[in-house]
PDB file of N, CA and C in Angstrom:
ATOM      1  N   UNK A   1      33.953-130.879-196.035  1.00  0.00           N
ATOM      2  CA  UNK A   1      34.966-131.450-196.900  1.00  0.00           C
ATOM      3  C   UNK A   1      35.832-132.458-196.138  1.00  0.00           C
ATOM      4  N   UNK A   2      36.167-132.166-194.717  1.00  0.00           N
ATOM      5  CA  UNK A   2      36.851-133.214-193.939  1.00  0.00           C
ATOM      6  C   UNK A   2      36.573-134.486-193.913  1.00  0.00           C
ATOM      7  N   UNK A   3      35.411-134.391-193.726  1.00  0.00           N
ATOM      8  CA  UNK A   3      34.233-135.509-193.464  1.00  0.00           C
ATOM      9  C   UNK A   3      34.373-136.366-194.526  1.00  0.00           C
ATOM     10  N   UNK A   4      33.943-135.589-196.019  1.00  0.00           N
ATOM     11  CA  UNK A   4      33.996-136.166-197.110  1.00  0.00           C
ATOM     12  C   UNK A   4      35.543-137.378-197.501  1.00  0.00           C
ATOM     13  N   UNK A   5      36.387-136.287-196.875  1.00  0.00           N
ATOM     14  CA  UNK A   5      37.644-136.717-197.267  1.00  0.00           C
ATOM     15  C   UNK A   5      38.105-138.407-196.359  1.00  0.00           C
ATOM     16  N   UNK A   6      37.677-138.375-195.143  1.00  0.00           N
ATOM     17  CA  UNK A   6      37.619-139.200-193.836  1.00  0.00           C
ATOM     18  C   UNK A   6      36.749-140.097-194.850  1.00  0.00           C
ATOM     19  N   UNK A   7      35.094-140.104-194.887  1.00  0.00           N
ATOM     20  CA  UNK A   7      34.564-141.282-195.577  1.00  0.00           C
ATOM     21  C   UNK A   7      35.053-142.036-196.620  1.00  0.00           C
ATOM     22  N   UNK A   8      35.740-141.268-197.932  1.00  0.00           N
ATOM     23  CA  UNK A   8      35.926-141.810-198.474  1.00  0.00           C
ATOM     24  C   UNK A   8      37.584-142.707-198.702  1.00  0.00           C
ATOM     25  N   UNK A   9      38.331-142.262-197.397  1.00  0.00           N
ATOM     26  CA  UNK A   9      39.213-143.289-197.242  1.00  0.00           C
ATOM     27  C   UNK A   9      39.094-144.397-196.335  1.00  0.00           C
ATOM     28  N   UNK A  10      38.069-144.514-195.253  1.00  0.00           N
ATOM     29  CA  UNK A  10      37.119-145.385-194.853  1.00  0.00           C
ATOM     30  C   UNK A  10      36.749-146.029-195.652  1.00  0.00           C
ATOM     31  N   UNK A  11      35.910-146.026-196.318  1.00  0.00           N
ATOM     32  CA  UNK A  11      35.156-146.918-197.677  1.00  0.00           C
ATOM     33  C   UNK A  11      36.592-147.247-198.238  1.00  0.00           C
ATOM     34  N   UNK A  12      37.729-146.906-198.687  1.00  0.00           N
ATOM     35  CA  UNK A  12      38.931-147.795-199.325  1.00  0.00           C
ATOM     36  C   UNK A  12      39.131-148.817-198.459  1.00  0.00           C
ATOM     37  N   UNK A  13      39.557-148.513-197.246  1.00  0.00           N
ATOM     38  CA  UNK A  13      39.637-149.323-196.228  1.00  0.00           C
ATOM     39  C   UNK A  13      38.760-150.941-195.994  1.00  0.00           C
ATOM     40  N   UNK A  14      37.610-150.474-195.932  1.00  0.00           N
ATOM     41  CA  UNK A  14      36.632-151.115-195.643  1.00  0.00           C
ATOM     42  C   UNK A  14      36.091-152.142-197.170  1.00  0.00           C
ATOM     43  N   UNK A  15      36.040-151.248-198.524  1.00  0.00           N
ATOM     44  CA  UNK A  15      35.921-152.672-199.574  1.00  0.00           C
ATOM     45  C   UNK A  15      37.025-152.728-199.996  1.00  0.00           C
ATOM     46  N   UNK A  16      37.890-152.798-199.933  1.00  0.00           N
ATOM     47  CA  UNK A  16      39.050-153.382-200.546  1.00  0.00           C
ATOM     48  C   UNK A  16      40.064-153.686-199.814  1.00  0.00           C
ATOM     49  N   UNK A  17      40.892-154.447-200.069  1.00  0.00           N
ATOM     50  CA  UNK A  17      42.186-155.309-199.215  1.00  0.00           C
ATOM     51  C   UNK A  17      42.881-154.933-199.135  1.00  0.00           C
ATOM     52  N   UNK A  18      43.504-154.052-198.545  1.00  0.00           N
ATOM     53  CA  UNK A  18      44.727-152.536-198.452  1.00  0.00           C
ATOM     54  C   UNK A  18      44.953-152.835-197.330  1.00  0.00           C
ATOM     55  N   UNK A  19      46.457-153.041-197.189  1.00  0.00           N
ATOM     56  CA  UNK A  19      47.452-153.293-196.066  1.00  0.00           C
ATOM     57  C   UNK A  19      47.377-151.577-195.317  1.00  0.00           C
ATOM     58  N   UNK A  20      47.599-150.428-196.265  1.00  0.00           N
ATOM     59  CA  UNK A  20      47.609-149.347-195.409  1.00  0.00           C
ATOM     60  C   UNK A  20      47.109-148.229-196.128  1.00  0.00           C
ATOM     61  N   UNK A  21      46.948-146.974-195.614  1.00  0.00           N
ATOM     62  CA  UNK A  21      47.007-146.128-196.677  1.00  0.00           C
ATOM     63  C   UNK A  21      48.268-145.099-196.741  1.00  0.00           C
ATOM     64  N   UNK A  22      48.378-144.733-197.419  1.00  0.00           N
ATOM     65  CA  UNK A  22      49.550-143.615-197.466  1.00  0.00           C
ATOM     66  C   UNK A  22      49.498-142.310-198.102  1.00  0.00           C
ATOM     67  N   UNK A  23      49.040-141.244-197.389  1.00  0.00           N
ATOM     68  CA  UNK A  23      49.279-140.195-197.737  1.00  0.00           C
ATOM     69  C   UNK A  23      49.843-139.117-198.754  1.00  0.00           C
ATOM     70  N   UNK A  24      50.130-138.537-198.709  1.00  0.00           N
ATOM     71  CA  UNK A  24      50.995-137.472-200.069  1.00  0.00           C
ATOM     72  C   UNK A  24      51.604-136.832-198.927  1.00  0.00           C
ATOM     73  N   UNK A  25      53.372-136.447-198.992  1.00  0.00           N
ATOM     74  CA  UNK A  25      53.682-135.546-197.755  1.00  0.00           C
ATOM     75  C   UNK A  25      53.283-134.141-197.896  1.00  0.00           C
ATOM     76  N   UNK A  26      52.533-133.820-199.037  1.00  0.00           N
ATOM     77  CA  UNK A  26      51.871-132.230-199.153  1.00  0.00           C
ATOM     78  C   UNK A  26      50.675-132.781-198.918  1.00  0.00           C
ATOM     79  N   UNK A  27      49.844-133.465-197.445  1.00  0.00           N
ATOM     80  CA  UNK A  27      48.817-133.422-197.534  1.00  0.00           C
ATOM     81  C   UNK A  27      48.744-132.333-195.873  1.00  0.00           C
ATOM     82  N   UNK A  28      48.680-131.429-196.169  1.00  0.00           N
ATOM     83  CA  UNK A  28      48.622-130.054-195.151  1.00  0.00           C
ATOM     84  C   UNK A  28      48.074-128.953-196.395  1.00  0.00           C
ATOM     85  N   UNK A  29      48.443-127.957-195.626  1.00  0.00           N
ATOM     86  CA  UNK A  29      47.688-126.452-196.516  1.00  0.00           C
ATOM     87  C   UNK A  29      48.919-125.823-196.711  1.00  0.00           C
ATOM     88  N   UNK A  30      49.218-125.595-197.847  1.00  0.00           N
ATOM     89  CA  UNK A  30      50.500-124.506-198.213  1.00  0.00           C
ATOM     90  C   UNK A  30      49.691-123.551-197.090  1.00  0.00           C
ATOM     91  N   UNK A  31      51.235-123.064-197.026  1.00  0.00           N
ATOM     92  CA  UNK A  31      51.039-121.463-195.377  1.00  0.00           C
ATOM     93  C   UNK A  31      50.445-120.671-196.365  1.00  0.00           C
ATOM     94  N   UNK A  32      50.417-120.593-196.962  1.00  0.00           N
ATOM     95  CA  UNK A  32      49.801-119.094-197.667  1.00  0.00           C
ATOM     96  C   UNK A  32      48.524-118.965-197.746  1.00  0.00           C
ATOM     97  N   UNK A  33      47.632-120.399-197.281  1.00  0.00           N
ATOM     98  CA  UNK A  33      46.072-120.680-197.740  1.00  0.00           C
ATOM     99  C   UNK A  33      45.924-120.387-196.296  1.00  0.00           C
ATOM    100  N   UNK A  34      44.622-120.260-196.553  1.00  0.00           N
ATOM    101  CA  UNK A  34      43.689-120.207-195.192  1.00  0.00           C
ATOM    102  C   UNK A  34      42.941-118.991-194.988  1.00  0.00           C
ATOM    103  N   UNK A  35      42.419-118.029-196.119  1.00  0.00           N
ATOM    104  CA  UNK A  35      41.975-117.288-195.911  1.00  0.00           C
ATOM    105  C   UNK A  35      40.593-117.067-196.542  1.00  0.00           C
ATOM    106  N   UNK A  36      40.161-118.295-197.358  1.00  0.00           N
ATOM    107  CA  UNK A  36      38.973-118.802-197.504  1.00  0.00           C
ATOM    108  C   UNK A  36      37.925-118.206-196.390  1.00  0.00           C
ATOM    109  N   UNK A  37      36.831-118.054-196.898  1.00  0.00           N
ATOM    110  CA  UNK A  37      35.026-117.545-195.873  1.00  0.00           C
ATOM    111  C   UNK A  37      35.127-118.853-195.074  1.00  0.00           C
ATOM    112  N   UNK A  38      35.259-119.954-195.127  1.00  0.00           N
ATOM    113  CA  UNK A  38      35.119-121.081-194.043  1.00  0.00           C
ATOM    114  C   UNK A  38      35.918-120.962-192.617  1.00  0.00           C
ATOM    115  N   UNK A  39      37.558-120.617-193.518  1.00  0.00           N
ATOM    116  CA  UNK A  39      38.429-120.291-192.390  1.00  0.00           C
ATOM    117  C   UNK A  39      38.566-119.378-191.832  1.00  0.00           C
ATOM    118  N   UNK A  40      38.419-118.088-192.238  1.00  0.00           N
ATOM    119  CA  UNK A  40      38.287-117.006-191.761  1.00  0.00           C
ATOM    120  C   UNK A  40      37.133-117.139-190.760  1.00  0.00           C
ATOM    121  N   UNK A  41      35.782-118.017-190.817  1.00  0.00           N
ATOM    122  CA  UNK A  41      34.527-117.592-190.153  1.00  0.00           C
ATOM    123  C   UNK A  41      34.591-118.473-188.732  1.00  0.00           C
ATOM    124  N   UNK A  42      35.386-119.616-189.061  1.00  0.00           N
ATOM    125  CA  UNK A  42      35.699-120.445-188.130  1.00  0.00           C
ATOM    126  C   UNK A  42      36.576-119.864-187.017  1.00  0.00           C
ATOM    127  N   UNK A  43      37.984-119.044-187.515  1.00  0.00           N
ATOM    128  CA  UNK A  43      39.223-118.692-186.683  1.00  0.00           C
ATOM    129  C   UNK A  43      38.015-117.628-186.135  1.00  0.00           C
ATOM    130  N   UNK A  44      37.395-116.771-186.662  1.00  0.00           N
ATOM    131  CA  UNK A  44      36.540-115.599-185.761  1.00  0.00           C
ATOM    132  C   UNK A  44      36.171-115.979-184.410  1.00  0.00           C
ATOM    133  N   UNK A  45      35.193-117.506-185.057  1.00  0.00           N
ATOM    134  CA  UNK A  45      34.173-117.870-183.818  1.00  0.00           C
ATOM    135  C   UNK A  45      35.412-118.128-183.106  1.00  0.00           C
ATOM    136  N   UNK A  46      36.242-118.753-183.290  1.00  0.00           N
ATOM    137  CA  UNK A  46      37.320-119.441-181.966  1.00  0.00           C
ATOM    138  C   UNK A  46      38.421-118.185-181.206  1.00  0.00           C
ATOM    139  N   UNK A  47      38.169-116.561-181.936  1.00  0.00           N
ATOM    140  CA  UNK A  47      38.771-115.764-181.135  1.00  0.00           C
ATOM    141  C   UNK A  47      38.232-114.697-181.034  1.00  0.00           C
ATOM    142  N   UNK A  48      37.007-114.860-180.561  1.00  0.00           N
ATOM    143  CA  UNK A  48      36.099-113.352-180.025  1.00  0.00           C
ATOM    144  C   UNK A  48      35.785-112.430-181.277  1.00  0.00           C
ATOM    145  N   UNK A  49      35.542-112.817-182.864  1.00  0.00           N
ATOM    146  CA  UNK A  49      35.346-111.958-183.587  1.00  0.00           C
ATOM    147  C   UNK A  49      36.706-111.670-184.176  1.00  0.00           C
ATOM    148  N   UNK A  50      37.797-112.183-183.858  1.00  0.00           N
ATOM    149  CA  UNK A  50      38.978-111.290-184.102  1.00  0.00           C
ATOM    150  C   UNK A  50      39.644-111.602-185.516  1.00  0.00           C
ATOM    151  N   UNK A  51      39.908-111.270-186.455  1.00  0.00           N
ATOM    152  CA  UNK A  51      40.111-111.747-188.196  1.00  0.00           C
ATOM    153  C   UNK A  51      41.711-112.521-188.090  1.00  0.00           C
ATOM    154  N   UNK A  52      41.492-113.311-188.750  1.00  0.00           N
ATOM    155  CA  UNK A  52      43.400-113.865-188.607  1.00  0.00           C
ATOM    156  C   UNK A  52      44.359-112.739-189.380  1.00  0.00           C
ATOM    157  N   UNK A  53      45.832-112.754-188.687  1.00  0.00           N
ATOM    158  CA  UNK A  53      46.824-111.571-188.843  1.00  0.00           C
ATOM    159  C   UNK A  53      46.840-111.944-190.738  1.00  0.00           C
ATOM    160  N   UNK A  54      46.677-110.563-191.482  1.00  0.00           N
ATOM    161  CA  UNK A  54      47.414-110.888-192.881  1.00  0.00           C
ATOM    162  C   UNK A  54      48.746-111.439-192.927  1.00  0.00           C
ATOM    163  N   UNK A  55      49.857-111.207-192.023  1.00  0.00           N
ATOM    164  CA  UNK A  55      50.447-112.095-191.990  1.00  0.00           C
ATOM    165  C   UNK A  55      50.526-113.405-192.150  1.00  0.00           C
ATOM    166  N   UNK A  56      50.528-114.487-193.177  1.00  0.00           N
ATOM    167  CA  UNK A  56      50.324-115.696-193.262  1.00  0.00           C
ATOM    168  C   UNK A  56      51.461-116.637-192.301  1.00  0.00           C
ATOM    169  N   UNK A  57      52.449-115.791-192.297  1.00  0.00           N
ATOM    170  CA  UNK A  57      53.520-116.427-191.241  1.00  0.00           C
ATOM    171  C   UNK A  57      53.369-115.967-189.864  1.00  0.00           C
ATOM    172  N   UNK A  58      52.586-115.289-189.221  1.00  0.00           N
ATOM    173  CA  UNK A  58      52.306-114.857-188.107  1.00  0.00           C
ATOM    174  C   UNK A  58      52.125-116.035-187.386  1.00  0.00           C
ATOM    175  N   UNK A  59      52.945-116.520-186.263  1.00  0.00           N
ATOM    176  CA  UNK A  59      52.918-117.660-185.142  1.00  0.00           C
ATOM    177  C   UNK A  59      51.823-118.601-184.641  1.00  0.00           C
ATOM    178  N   UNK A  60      50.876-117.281-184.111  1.00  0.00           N
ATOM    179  CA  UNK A  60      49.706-118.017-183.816  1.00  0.00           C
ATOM    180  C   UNK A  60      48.784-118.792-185.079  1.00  0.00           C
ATOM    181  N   UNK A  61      48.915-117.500-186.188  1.00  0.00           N
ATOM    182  CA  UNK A  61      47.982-118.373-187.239  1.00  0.00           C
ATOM    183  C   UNK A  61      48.669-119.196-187.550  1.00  0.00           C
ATOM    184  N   UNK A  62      49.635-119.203-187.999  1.00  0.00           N
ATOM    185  CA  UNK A  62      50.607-120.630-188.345  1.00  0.00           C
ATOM    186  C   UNK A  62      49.946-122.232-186.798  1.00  0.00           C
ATOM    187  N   UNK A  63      49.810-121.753-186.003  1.00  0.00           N
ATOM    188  CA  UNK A  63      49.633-123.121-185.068  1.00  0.00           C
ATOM    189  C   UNK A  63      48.292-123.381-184.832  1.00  0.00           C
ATOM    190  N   UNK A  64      47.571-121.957-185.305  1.00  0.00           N
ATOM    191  CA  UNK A  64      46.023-122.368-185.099  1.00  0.00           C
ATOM    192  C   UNK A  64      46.166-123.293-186.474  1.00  0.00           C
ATOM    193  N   UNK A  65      45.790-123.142-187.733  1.00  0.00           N
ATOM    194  CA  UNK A  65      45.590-123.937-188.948  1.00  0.00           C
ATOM    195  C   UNK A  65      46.610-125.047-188.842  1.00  0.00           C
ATOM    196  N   UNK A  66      47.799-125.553-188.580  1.00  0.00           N
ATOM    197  CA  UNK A  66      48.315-126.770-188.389  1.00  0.00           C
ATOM    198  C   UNK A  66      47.660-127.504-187.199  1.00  0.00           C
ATOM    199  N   UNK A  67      47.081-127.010-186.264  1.00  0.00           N
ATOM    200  CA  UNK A  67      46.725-127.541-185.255  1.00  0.00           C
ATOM    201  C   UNK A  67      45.227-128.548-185.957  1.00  0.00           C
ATOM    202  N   UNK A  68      44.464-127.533-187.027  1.00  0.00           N
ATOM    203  CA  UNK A  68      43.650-128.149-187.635  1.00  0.00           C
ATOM    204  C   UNK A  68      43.759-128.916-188.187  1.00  0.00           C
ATOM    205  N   UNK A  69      45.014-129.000-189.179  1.00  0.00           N
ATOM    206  CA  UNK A  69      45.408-130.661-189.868  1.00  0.00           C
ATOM    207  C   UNK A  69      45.563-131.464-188.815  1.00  0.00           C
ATOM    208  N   UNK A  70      46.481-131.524-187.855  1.00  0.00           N
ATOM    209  CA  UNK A  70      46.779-132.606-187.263  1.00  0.00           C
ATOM    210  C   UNK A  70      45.030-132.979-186.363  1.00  0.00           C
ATOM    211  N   UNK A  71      43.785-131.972-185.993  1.00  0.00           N
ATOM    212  CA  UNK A  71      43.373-132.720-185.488  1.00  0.00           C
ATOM    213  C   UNK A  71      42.712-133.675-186.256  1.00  0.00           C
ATOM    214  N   UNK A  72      42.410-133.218-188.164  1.00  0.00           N
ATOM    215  CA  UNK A  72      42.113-134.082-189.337  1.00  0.00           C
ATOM    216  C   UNK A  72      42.681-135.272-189.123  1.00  0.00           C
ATOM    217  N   UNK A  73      44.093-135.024-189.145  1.00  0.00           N
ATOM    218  CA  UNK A  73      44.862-136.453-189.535  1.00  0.00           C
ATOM    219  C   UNK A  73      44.291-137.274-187.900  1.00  0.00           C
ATOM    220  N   UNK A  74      43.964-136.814-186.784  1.00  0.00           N
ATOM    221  CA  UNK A  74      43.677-137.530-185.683  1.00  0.00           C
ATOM    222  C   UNK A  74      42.510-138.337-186.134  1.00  0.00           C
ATOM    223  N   UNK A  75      41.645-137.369-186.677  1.00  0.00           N
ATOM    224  CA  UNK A  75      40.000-138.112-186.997  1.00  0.00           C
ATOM    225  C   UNK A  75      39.811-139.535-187.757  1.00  0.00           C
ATOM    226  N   UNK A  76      41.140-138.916-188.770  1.00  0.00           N
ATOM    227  CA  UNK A  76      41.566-139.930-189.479  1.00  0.00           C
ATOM    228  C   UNK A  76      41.952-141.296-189.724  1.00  0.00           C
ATOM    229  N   UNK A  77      42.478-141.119-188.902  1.00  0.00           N
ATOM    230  CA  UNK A  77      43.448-142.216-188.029  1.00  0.00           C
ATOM    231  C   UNK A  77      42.473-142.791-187.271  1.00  0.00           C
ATOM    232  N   UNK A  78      41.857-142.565-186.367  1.00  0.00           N
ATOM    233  CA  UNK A  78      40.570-142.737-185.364  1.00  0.00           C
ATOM    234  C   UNK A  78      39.540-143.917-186.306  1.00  0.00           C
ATOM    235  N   UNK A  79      39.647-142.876-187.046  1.00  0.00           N
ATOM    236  CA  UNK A  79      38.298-143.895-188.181  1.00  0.00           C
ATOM    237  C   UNK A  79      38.513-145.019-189.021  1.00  0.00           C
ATOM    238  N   UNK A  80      40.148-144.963-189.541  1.00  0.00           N
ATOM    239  CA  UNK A  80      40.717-145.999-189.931  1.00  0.00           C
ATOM    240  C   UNK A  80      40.946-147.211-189.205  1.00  0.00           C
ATOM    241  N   UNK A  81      41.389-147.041-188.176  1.00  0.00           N
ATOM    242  CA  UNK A  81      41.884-147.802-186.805  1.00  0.00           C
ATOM    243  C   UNK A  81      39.879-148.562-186.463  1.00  0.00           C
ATOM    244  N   UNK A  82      39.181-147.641-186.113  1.00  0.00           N
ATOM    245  CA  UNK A  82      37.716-148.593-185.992  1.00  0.00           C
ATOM    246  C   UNK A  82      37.078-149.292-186.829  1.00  0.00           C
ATOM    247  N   UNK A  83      37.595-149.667-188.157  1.00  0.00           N
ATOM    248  CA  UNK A  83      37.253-150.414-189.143  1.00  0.00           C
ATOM    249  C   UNK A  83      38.144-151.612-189.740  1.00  0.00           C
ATOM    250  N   UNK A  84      39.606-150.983-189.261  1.00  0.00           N
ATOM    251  CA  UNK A  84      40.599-152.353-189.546  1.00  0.00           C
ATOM    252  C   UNK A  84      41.697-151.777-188.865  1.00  0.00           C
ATOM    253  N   UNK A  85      41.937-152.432-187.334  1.00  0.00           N
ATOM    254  CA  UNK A  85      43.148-151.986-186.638  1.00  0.00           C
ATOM    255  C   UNK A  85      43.742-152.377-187.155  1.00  0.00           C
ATOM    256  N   UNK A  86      44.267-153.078-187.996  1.00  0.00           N
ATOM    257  CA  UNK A  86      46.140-153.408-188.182  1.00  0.00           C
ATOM    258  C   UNK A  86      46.159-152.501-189.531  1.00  0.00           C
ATOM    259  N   UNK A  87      45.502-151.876-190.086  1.00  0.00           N
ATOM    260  CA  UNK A  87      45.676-151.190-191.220  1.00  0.00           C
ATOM    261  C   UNK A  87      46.863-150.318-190.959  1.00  0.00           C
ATOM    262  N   UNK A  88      47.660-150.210-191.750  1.00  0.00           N
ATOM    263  CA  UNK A  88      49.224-148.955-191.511  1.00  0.00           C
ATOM    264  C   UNK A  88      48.508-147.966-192.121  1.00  0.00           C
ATOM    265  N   UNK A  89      48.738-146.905-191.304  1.00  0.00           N
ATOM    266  CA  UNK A  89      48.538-145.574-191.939  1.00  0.00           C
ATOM    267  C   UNK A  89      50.105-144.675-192.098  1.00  0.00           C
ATOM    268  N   UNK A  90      50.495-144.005-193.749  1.00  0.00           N
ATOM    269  CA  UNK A  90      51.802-143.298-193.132  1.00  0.00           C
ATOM    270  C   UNK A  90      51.053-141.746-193.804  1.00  0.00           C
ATOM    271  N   UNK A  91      52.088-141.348-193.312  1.00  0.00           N
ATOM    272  CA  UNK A  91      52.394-140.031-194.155  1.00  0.00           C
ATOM    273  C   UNK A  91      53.997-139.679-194.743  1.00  0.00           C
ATOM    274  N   UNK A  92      54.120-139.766-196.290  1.00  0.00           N
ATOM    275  CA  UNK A  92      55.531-139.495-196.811  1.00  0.00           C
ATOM    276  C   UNK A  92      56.464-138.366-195.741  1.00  0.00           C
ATOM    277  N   UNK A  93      57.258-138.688-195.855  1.00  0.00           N
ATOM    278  CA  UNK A  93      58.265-138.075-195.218  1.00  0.00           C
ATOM    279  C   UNK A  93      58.616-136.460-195.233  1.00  0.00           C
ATOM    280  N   UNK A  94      59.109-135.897-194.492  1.00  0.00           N
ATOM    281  CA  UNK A  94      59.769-134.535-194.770  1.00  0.00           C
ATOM    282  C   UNK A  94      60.467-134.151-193.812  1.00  0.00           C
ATOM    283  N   UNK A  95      61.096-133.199-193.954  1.00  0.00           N
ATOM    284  CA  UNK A  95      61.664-132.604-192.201  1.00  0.00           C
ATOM    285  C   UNK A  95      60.728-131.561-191.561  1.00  0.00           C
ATOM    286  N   UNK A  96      60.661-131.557-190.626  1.00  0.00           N
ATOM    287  CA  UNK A  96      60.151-131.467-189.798  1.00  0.00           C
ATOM    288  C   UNK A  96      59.420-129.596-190.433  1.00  0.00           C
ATOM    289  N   UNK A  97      61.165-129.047-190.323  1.00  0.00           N
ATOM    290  CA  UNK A  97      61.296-127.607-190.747  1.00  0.00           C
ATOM    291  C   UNK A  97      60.213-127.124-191.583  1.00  0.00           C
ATOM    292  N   UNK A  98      60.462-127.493-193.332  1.00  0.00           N
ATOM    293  CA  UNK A  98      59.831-127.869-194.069  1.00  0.00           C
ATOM    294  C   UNK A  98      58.571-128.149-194.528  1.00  0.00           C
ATOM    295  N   UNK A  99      58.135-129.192-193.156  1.00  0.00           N
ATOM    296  CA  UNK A  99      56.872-129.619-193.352  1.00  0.00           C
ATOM    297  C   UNK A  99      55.975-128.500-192.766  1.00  0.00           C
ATOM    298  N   UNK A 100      56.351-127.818-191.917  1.00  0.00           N
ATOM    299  CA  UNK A 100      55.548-127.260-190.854  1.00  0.00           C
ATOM    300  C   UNK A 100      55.861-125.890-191.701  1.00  0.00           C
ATOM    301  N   UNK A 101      57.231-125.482-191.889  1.00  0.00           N
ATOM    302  CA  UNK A 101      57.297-124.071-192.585  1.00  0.00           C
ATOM    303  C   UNK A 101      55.723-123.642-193.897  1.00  0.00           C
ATOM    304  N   UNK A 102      56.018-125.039-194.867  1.00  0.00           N
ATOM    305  CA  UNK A 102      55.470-125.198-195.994  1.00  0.00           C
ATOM    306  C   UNK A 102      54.044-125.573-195.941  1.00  0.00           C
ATOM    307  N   UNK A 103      53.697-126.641-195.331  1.00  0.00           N
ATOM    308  CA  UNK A 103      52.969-127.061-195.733  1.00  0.00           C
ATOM    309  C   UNK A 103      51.969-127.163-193.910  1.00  0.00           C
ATOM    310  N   UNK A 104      52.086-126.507-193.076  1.00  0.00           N
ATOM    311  CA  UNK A 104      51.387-126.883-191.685  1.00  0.00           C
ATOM    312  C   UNK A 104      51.258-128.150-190.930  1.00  0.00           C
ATOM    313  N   UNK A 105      52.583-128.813-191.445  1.00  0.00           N
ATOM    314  CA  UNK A 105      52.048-130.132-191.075  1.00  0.00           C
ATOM    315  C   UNK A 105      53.242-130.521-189.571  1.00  0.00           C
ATOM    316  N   UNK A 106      52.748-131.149-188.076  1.00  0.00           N
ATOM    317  CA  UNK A 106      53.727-130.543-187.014  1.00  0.00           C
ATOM    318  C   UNK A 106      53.914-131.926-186.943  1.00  0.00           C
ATOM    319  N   UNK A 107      53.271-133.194-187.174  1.00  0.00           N
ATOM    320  CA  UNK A 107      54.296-134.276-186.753  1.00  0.00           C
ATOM    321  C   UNK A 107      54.033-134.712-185.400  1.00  0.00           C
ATOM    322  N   UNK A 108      52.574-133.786-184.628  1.00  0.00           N
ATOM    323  CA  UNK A 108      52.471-133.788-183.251  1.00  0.00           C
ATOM    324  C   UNK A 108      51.040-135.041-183.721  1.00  0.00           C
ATOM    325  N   UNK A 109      51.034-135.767-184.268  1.00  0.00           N
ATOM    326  CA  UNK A 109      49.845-136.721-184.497  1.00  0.00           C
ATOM    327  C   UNK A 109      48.926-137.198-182.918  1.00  0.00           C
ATOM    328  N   UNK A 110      49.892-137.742-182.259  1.00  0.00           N
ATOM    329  CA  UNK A 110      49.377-138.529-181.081  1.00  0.00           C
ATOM    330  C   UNK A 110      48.823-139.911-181.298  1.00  0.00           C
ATOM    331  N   UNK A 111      49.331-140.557-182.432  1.00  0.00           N
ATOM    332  CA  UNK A 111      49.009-141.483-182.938  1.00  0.00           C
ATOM    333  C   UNK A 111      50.145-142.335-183.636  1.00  0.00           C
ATOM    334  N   UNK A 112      49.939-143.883-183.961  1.00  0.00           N
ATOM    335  CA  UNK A 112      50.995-144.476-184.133  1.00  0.00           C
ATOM    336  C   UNK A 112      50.735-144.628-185.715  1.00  0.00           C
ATOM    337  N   UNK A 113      50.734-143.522-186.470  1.00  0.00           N
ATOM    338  CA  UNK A 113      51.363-142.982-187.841  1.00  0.00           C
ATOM    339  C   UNK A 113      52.865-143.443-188.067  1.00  0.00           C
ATOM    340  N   UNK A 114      52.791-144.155-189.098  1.00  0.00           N
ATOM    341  CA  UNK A 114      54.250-145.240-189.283  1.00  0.00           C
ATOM    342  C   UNK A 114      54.757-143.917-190.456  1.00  0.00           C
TER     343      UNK A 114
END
């Protein structure tokens, strides 16, 4: 689905004349998601078999699954940038609190996200 999501804002990019793209600031996972067969099978392989805490606010799961958006939004960015560097990429605004409480999103991009 990442992939999917990455190509097809590539292809905007690429046929059409778009100064940038811009995001939705709910583009993260409400905290409460993530317990989907994909995610669950994935967090296993990455901790010895071990199931993520039912806790949905539990620390680590909270930074493992944001850690996953932001490395999305990296890929993202990556792929946009190799098809039309001056393209602006943003993401709507939020605080920080908020974003990360709500929605997993840390703001730690590593990228020049306007």
């Amino acid at each position: 689905m990442q992939q999917f999501i990455i190509n097809l804002i590539v292809e905007v990019v690429t046929q059409y004349n778009v100064a940038g793209i811009q995001l939705d600031d709910h583009f993260g996972l409400p905290v409460e998601l993530g317990y989907d067969p994909f995610t669950v099978q994935l967090y296993q392989q990455e901790h010895g078999g071990k199931s993520p805490p039912t806790n949905y606010k539990d620390t680590e799961w909270m930074r493992w699954r944001a850690d996953k958006i932001t490395d999305l939004m990296q890929r993202l960015f990556q792929a946009i940038k190799a098809v039309k560097p001056d393209c602006l990429v943003s993401l709507s605004p939020n605080s920080h609190f908020f974003a990360y409480n709500a929605y997993l999103k840390t703001g730690r991009l590593g990228c020049n996200v306007v």
